[in-house]
C-alpha atoms as a PDB file:
ATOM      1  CA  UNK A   1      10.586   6.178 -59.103  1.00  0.00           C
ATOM      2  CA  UNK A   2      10.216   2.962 -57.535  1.00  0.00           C
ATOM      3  CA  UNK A   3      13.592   3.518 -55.898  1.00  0.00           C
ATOM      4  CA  UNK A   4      13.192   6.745 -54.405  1.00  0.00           C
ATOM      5  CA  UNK A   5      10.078   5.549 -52.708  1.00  0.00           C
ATOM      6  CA  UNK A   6      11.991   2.635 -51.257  1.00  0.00           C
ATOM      7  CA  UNK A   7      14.298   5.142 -50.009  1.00  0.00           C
ATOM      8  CA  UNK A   8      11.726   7.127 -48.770  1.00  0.00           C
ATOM      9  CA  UNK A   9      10.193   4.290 -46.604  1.00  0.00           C
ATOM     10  CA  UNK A  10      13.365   3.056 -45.470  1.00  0.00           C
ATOM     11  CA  UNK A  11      13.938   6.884 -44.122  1.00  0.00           C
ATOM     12  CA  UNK A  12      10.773   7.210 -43.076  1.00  0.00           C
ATOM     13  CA  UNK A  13      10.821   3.570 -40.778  1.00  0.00           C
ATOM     14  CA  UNK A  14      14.142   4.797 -39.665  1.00  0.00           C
ATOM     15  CA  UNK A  15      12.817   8.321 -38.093  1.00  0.00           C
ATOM     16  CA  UNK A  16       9.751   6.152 -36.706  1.00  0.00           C
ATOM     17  CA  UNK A  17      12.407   3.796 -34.522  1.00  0.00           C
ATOM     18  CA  UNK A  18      14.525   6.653 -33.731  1.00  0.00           C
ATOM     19  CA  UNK A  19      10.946   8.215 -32.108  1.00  0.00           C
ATOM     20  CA  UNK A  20       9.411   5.810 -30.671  1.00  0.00           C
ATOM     21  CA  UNK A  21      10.250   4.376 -27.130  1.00  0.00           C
ATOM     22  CA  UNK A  22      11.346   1.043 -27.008  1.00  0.00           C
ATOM     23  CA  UNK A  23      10.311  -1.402 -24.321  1.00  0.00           C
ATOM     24  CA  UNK A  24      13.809  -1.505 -22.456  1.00  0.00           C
ATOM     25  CA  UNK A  25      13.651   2.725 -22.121  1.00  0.00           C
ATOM     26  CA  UNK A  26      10.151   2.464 -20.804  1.00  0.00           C
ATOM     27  CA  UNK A  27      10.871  -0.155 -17.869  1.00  0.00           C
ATOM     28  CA  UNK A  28      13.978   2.273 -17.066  1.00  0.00           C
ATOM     29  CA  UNK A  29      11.862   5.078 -16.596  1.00  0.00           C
ATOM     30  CA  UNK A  30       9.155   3.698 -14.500  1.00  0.00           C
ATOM     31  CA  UNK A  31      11.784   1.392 -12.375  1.00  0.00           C
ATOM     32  CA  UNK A  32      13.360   4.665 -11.611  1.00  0.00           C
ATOM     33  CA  UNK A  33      10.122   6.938 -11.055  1.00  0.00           C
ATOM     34  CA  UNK A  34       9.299   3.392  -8.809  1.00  0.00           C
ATOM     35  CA  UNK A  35      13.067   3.817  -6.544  1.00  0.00           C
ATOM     36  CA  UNK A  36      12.303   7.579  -6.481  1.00  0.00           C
ATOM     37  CA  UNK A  37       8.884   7.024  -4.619  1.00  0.00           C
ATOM     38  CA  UNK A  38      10.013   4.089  -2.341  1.00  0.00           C
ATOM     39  CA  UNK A  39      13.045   6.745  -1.021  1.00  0.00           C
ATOM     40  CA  UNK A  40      10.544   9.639  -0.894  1.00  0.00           C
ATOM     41  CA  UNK A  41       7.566   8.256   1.043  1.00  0.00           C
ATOM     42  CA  UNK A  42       9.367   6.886   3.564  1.00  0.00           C
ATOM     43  CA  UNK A  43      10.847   9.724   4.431  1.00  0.00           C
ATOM     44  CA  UNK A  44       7.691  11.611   4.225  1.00  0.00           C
ATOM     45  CA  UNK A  45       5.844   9.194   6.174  1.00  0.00           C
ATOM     46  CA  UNK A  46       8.537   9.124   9.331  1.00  0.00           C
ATOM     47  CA  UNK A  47       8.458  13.134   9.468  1.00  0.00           C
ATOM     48  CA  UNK A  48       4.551  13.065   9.798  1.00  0.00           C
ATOM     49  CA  UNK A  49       4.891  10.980  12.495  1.00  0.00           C
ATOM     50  CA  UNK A  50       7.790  13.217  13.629  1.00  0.00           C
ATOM     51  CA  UNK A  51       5.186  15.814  13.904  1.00  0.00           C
ATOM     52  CA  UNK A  52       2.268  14.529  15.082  1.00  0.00           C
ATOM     53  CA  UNK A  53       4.515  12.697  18.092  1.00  0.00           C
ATOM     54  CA  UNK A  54       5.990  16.307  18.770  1.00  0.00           C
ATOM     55  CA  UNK A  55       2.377  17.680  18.498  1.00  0.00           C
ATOM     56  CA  UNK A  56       1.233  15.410  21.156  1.00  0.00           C
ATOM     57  CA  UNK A  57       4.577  15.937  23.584  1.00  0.00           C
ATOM     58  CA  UNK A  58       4.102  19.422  23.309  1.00  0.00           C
ATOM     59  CA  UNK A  59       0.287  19.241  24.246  1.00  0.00           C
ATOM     60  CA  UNK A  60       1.324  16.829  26.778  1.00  0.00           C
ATOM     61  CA  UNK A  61       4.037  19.546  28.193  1.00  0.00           C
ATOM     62  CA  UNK A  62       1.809  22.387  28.296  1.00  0.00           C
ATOM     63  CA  UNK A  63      -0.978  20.043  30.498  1.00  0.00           C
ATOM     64  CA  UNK A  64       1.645  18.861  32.653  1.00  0.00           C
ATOM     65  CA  UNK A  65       2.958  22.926  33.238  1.00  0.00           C
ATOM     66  CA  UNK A  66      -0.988  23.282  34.316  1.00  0.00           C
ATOM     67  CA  UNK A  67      -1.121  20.332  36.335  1.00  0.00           C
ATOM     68  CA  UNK A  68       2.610  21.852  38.192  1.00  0.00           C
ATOM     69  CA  UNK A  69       0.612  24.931  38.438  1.00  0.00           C
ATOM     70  CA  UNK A  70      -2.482  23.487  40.608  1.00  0.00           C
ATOM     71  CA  UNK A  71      -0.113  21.418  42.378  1.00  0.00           C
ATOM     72  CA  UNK A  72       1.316  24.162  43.801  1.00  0.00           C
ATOM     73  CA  UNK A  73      -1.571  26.338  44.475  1.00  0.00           C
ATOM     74  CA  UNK A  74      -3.645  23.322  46.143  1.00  0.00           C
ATOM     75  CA  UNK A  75      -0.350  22.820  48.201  1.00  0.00           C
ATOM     76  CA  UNK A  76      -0.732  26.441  49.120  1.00  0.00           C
ATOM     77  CA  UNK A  77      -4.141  26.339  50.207  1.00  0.00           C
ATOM     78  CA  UNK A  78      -3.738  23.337  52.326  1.00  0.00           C
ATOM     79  CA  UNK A  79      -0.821  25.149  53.741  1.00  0.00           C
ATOM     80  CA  UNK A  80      -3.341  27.773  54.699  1.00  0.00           C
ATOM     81  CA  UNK A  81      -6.166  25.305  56.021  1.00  0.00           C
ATOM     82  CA  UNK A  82      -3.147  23.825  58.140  1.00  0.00           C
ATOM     83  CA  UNK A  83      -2.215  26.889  59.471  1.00  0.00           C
ATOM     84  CA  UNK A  84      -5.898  28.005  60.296  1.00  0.00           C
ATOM     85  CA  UNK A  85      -6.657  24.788  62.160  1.00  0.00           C
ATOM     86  CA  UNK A  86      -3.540  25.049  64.143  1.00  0.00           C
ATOM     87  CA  UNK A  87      -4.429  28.813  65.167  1.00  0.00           C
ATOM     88  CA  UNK A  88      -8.267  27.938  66.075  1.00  0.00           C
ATOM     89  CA  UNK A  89      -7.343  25.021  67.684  1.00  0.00           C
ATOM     90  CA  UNK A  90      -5.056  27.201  70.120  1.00  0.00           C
ATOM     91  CA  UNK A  91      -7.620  29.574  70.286  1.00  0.00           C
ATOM     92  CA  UNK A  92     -10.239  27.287  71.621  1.00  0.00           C
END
């Protein structure tokens, strides 16, 4: 009787280490959960930036189209004004 339960606990400790995680497998896991992240955020980091710069170009663009825009229009009035002084100044 005595026997069999040795065998039994021997067995039994056996399963238990075959189980459980040993220190060595742990630090594996987390070292590589720890390489995964530090390639990851980087990259994550650098194409929010990516966007937010290309955000602001692209706001800055669509001003600067504007801006073109009023340029040219002012240019046209004073054109006009130009024009307008040169005829009344003939006139008179």
């Amino acid at each position: 009787m005595n026997g069999k339960n040795d065998l039994l606990h021997e067995i039994d400790s056996e399963n238990r280490k075959e189980r459980g995680l040993d220190f060595k497998l742990l630090v594996m896991v987390y070292l590589s959960i720890l390489i995964g992240l530090l390639v990851i955020l980087p990259k994550i980091y650098i194409k929010n930036q990516i966007y937010y710069v290309s955000r602001d170009i692209s706001k800055i663009a669509s001003e600067y189209s504007v801006l073109k825009e009023e340029n040219r229009f002012l240019k046209q009035k004073v054109e006009y004004i130009k024009f307008k002084n040169q005829v009344l100044d003939t006139v008179f």
